[in-house]
C-alpha atoms as a PDB file:
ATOM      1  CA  UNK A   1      13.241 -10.902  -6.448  1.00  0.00           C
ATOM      2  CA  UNK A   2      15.176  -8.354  -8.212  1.00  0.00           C
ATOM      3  CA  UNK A   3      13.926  -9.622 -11.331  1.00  0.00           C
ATOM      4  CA  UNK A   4      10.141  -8.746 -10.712  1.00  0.00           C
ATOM      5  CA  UNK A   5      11.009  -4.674 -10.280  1.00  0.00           C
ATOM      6  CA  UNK A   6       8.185  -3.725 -12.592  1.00  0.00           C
ATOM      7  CA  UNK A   7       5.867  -5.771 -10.115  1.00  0.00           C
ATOM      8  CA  UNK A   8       7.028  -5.172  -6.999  1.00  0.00           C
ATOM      9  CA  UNK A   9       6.452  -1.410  -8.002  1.00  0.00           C
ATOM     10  CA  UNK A  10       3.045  -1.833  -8.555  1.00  0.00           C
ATOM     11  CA  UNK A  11       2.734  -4.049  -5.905  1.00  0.00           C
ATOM     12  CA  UNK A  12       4.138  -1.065  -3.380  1.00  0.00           C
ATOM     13  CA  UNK A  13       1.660   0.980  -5.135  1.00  0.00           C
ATOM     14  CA  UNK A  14      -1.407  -0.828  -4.133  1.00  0.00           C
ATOM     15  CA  UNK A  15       0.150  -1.302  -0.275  1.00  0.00           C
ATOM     16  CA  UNK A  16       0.567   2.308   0.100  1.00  0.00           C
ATOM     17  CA  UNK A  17      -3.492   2.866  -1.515  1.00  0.00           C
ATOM     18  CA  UNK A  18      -4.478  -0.075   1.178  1.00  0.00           C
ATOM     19  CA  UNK A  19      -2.362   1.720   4.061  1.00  0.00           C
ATOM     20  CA  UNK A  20      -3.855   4.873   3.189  1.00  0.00           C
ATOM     21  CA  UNK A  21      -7.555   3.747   3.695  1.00  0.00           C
ATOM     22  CA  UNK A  22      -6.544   1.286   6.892  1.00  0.00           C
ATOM     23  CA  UNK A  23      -4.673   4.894   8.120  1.00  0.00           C
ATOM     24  CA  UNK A  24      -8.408   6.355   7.792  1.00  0.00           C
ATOM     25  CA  UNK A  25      -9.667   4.256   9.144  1.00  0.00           C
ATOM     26  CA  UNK A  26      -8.165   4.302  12.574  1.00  0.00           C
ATOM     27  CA  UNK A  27      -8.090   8.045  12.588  1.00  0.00           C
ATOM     28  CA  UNK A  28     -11.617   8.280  12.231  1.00  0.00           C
ATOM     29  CA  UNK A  29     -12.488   5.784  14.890  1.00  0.00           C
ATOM     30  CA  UNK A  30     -10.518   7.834  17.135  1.00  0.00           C
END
């Protein structure tokens, strides 16, 4: 796993984008 580093990294990156917009979209149901 330690190996992939370049891809995990860009792998967190795109979680955090997708967390972001599933974050929106339970606030704005609210």
């Amino acid at each position: 796993m330690l190996k992939a580093k370049p891809n995990l990294e860009s792998r967190i990156r795109t979680l955090k984008r997708d967390w972001a917009i599933v974050y929106d979209m339970l606030s704005g149901k609210k």
